[in-house]
C-alpha atoms as a PDB file:
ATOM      1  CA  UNK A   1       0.517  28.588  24.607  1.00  0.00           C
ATOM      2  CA  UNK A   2       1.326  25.109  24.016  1.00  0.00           C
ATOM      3  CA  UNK A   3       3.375  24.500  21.130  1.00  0.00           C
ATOM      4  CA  UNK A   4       2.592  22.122  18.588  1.00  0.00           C
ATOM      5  CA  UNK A   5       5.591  19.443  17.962  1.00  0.00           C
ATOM      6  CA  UNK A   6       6.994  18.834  14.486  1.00  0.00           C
ATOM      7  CA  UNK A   7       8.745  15.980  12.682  1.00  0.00           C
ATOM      8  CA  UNK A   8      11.018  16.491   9.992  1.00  0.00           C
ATOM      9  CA  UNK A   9      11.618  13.159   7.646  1.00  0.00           C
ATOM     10  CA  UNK A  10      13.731  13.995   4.429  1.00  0.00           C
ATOM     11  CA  UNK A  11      16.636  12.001   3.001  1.00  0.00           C
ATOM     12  CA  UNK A  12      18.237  15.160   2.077  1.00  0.00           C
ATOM     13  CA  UNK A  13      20.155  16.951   5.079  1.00  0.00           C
ATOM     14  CA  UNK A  14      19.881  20.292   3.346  1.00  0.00           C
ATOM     15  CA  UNK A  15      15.531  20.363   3.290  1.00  0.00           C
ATOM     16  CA  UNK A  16      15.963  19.490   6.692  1.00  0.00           C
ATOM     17  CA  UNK A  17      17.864  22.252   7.682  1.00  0.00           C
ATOM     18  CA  UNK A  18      15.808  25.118   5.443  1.00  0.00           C
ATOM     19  CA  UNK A  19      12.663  23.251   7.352  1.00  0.00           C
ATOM     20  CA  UNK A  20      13.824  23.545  10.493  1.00  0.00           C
ATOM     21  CA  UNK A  21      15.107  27.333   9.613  1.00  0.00           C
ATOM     22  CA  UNK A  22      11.775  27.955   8.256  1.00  0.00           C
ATOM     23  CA  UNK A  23       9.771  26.430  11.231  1.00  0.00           C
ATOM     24  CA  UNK A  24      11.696  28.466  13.838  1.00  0.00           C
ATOM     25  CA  UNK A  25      10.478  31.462  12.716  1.00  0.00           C
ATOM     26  CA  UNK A  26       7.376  30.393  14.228  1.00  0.00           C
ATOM     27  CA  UNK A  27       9.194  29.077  17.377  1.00  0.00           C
ATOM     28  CA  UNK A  28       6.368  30.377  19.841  1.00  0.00           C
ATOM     29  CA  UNK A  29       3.953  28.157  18.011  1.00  0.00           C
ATOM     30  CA  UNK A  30       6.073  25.199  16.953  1.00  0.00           C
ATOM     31  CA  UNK A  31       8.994  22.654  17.571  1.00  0.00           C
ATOM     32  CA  UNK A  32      10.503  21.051  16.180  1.00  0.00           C
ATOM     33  CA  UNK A  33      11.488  17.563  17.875  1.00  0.00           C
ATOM     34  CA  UNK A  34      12.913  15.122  15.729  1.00  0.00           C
ATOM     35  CA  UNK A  35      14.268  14.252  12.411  1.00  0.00           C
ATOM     36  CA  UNK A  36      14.449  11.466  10.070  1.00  0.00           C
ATOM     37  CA  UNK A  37      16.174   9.978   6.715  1.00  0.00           C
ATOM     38  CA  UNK A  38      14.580   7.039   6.018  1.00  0.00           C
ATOM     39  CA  UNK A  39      11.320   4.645   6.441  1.00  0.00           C
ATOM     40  CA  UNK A  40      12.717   2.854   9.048  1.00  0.00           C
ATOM     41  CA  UNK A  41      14.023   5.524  10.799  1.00  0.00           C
ATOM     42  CA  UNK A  42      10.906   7.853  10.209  1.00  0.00           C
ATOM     43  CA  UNK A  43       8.621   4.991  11.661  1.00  0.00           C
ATOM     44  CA  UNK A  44      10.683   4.393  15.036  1.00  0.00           C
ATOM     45  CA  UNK A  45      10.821   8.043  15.793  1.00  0.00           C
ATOM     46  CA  UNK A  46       7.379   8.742  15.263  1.00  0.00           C
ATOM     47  CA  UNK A  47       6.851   5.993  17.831  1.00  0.00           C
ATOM     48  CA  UNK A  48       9.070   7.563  20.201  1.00  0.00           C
ATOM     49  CA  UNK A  49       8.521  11.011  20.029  1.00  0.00           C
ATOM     50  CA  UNK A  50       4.862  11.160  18.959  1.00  0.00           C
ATOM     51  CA  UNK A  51       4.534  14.546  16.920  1.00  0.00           C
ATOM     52  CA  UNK A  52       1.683  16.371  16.590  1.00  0.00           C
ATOM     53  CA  UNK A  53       3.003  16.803  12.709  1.00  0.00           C
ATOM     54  CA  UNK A  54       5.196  15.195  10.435  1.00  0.00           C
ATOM     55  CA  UNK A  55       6.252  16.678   7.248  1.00  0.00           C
ATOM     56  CA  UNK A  56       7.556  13.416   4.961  1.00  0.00           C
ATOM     57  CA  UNK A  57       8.979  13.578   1.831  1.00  0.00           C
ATOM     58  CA  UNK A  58       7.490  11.276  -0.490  1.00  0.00           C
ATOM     59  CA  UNK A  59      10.839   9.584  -1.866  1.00  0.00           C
ATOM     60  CA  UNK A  60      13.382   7.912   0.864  1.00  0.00           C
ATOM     61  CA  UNK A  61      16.405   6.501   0.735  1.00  0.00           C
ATOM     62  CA  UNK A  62      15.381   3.439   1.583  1.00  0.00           C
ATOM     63  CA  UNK A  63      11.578   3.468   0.402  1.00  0.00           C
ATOM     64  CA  UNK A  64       8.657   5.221  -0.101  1.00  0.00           C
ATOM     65  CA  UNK A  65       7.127   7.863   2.434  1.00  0.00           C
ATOM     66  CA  UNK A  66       3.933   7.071   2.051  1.00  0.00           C
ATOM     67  CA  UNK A  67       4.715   3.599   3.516  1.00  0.00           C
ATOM     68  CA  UNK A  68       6.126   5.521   6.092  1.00  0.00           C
ATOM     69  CA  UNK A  69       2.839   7.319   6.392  1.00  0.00           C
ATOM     70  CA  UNK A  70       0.489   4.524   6.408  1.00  0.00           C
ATOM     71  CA  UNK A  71       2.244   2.787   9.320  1.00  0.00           C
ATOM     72  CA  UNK A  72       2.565   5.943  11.045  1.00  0.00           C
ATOM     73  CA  UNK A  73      -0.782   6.263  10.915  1.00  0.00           C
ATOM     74  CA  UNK A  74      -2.132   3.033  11.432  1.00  0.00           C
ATOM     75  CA  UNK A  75      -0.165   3.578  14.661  1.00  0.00           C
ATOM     76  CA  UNK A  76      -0.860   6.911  15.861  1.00  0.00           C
ATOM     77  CA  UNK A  77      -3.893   7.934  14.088  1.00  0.00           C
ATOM     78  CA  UNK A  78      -3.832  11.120  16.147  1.00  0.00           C
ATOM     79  CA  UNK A  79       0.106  12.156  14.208  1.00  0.00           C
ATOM     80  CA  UNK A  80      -0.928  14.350  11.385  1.00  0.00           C
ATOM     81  CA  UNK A  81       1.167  13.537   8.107  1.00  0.00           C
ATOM     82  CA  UNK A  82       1.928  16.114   5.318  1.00  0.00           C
ATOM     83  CA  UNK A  83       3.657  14.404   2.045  1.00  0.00           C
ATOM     84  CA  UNK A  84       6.060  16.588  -0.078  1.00  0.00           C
ATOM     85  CA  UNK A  85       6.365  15.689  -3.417  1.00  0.00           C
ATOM     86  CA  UNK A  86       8.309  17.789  -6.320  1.00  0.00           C
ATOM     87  CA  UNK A  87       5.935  17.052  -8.819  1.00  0.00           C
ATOM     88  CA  UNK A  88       1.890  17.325  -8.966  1.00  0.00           C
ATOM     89  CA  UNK A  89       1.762  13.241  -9.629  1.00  0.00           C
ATOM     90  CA  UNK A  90      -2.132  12.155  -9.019  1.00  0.00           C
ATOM     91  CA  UNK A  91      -1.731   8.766  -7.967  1.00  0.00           C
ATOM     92  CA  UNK A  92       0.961   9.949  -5.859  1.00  0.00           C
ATOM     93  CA  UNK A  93      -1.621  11.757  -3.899  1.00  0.00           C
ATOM     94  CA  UNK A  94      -4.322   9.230  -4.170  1.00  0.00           C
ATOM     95  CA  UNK A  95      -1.884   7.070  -2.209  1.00  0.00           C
ATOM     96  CA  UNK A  96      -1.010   9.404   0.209  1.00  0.00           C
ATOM     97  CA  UNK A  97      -5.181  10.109   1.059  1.00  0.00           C
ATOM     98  CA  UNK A  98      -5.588   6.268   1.493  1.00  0.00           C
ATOM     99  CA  UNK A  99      -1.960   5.943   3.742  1.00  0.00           C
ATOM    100  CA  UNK A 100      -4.062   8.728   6.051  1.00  0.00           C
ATOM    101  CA  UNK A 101      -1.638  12.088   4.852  1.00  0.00           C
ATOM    102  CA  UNK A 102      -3.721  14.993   6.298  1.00  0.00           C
ATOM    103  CA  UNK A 103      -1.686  16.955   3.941  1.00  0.00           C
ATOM    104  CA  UNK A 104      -0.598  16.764   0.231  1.00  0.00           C
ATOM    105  CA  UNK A 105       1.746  19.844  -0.794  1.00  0.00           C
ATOM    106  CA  UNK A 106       4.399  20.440  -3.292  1.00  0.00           C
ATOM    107  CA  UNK A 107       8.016  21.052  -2.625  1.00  0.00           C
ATOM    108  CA  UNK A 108       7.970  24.566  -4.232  1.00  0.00           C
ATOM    109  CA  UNK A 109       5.288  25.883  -1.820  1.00  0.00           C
ATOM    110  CA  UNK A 110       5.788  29.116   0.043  1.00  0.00           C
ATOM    111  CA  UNK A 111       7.236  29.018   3.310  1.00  0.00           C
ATOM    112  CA  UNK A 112       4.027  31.155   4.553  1.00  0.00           C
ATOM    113  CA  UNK A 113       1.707  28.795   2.703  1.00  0.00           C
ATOM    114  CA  UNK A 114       3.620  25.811   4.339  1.00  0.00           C
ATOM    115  CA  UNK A 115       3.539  26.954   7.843  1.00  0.00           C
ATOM    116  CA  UNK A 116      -0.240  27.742   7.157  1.00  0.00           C
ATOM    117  CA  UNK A 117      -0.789  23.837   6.368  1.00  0.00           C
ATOM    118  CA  UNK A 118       1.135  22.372   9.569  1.00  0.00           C
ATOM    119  CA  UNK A 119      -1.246  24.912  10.937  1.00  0.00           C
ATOM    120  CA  UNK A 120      -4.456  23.747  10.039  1.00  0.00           C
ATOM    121  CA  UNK A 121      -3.667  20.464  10.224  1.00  0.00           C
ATOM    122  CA  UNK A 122      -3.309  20.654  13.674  1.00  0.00           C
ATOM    123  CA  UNK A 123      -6.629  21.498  14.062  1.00  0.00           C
ATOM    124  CA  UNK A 124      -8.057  18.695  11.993  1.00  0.00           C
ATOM    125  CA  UNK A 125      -8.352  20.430   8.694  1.00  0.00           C
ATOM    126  CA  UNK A 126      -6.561  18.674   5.343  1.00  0.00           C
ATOM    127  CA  UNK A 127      -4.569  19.975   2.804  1.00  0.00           C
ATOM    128  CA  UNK A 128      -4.480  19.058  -1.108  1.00  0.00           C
ATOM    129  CA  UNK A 129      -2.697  20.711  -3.689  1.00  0.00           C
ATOM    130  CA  UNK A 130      -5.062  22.615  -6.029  1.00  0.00           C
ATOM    131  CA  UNK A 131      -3.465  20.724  -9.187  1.00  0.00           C
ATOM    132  CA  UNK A 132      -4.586  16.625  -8.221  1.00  0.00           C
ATOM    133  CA  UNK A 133      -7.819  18.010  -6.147  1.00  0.00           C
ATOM    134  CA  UNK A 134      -9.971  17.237  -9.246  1.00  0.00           C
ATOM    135  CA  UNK A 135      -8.504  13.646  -9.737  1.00  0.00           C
ATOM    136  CA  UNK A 136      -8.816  12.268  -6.264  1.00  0.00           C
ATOM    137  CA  UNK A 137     -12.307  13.392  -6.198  1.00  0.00           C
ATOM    138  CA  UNK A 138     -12.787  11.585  -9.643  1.00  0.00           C
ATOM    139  CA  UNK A 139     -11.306   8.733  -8.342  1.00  0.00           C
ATOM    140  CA  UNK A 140     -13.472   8.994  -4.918  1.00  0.00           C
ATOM    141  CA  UNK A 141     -16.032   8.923  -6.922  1.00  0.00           C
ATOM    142  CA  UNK A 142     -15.478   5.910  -9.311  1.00  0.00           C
ATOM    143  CA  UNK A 143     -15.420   4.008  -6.046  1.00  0.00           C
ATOM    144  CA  UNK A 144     -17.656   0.782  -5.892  1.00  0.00           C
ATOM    145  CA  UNK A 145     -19.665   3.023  -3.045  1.00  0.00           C
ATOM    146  CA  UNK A 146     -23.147   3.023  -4.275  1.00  0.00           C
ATOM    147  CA  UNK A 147     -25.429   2.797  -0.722  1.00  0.00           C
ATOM    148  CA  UNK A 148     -27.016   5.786   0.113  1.00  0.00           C
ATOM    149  CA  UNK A 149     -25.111   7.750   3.062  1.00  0.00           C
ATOM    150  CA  UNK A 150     -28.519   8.197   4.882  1.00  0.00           C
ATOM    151  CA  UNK A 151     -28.635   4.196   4.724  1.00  0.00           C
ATOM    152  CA  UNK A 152     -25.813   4.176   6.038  1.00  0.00           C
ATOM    153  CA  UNK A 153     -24.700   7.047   8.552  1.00  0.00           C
ATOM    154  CA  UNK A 154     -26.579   8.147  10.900  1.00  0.00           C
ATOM    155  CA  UNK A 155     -28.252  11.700  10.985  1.00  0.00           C
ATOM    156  CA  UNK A 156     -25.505  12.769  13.272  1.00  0.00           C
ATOM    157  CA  UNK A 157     -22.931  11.005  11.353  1.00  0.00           C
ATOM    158  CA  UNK A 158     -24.077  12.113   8.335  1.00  0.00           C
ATOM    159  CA  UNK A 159     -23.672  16.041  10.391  1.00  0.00           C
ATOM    160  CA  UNK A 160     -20.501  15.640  11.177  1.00  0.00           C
ATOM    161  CA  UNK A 161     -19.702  14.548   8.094  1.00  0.00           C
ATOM    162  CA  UNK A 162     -21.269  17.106   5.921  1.00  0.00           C
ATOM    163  CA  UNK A 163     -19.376  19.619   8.302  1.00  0.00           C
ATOM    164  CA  UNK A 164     -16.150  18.008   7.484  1.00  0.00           C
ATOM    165  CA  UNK A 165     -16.965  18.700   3.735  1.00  0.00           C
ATOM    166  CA  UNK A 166     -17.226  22.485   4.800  1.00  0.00           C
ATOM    167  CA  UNK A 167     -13.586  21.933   6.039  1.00  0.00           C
ATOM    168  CA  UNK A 168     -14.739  22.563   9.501  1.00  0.00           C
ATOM    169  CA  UNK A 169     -12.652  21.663  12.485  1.00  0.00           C
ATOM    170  CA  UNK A 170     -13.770  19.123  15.589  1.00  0.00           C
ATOM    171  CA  UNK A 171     -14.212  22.080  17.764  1.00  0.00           C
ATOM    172  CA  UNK A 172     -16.568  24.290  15.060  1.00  0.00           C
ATOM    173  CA  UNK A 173     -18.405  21.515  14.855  1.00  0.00           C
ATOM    174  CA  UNK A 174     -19.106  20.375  18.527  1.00  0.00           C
ATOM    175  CA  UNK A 175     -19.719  23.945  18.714  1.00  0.00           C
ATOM    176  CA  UNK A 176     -22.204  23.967  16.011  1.00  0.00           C
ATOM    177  CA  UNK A 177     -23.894  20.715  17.278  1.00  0.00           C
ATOM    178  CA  UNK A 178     -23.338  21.134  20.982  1.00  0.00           C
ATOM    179  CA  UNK A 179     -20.986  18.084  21.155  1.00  0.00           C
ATOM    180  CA  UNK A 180     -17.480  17.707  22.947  1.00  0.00           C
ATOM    181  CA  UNK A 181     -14.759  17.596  20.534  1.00  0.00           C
ATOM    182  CA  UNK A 182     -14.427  13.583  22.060  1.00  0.00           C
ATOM    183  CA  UNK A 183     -17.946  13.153  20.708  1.00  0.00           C
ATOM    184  CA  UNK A 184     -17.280  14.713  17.501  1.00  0.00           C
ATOM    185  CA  UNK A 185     -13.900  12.205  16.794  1.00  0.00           C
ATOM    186  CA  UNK A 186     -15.938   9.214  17.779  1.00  0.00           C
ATOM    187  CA  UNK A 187     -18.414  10.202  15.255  1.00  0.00           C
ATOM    188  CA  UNK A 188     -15.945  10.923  12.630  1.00  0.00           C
ATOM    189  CA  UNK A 189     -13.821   7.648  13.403  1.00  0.00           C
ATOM    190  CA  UNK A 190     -17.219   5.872  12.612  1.00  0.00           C
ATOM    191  CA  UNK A 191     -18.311   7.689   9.921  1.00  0.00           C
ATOM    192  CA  UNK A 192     -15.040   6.510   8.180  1.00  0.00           C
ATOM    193  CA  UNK A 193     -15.019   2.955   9.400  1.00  0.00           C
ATOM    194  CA  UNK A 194     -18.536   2.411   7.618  1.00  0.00           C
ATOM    195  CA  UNK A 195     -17.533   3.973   4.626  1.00  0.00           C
ATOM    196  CA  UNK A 196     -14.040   2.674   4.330  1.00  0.00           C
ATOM    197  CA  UNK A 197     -11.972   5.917   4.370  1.00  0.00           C
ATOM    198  CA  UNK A 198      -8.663   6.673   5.863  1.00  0.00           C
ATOM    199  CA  UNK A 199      -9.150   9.752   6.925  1.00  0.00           C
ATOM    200  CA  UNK A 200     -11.072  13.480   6.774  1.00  0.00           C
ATOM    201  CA  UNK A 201      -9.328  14.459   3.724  1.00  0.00           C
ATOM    202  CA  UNK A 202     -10.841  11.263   2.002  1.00  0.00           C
ATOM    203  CA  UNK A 203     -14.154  12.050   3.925  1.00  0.00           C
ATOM    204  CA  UNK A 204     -14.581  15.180   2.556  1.00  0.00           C
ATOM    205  CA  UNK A 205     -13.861  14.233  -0.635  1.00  0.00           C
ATOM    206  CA  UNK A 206     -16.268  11.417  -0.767  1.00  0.00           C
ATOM    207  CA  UNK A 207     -19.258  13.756   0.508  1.00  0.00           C
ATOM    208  CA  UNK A 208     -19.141  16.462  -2.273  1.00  0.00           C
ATOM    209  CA  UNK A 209     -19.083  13.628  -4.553  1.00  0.00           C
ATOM    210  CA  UNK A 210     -21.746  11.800  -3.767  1.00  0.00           C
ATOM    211  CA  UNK A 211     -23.620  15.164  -3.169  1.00  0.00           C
ATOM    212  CA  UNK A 212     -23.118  15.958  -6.384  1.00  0.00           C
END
């Protein structure tokens, strides 16, 4: 089994340590490979090392994480980023869906329910606290977005898409659709260029809302 690599970026050597401790328990499945403290730091090692995940706390010494993020991702859009926050703060998470975080969380999550996120979003799924779901679909939805999808997707675009709103992953849907998981990206990466999205997360928000 191949193991999926982890970044850890905290300002605070102690949540490093109690991630890493918590992530080894799972060694068979994931390493981690790196560490950070700050933006700058956070930014050149994701460069270098290239992790498949990156759990970033949302406040650095030296700046804010979800700067980190967005160059991270702007980078390496295929580095998955889950923001840790203390507190359920909805813009907060707004930002972190438009920096391209896969993965929105709270610092008192469970350990289990932690290593269950890194988890899925390796395999292309997103994660959003429960408690600032409702607002960044409000906010989706108060967007200036008012073409019809089937004007402006394709139907298999507009497929893919509505799969992603099931909180499918690439390969369920290339299996569904009898697409390669190459095909199914290169739909997706179009589907959110024409509708100005970040990433899935965003995606899948935008979908139920305009399907409402």
């Amino acid at each position: 089994m191949n193991r999926k690599t982890v970044m850890i970026v905290d300002d605070h050597e102690v949540v490093r340590l109690g991630l890493k401790g918590l992530i080894a328990h799972r060694k068979d499945e994931f390493d981690v490979i790196g560490e950070a403290a700050t933006v700058k730091e956070a930014v050149t090692r994701a460069r270098e090392l290239k992790p498949d995940v990156i759990i970033m706390d949302v406040r650095l010494a030296d700046g804010s994480g979800i700067d980190a993020c967005r160059e991270i991702c702007r980078s390496d859009p295929d580095t998955k980023v889950i923001i840790l926050t203390s507190f359920p703060d909805n813009d907060i998470a707004i930002e972190s869906i438009l920096a391209g975080a896969s993965g929105f969380v709270l610092k008192e999550i469970k350990g289990n329910a932690l290593m269950e996120a890194i988890d899925k979003v390796t395999r292309g799924e997103s994660i959003l606290d429960s408690r600032v779901t409702g607002n960044v679909l409000k906010y989706i939805k108060s967007g200036d977005r008012r073409e019809k999808l089937e004007d402006v997707l394709t139907p298999q675009e507009l497929r893919v898409l509505a799969m992603v709103a099931e909180g499918k992953t690439n390969r369920e849907i290339g299996n569904a659709l009898f697409l390669s998981e190459r095909t199914v990206r290169n739909h997706l990466s179009r589907v959110l260029q024409k509708l100005n999205l970040q990433n899935r997360a965003a995606a899948a928000a935008y979908y139920v809302t305009r399907k409402k």
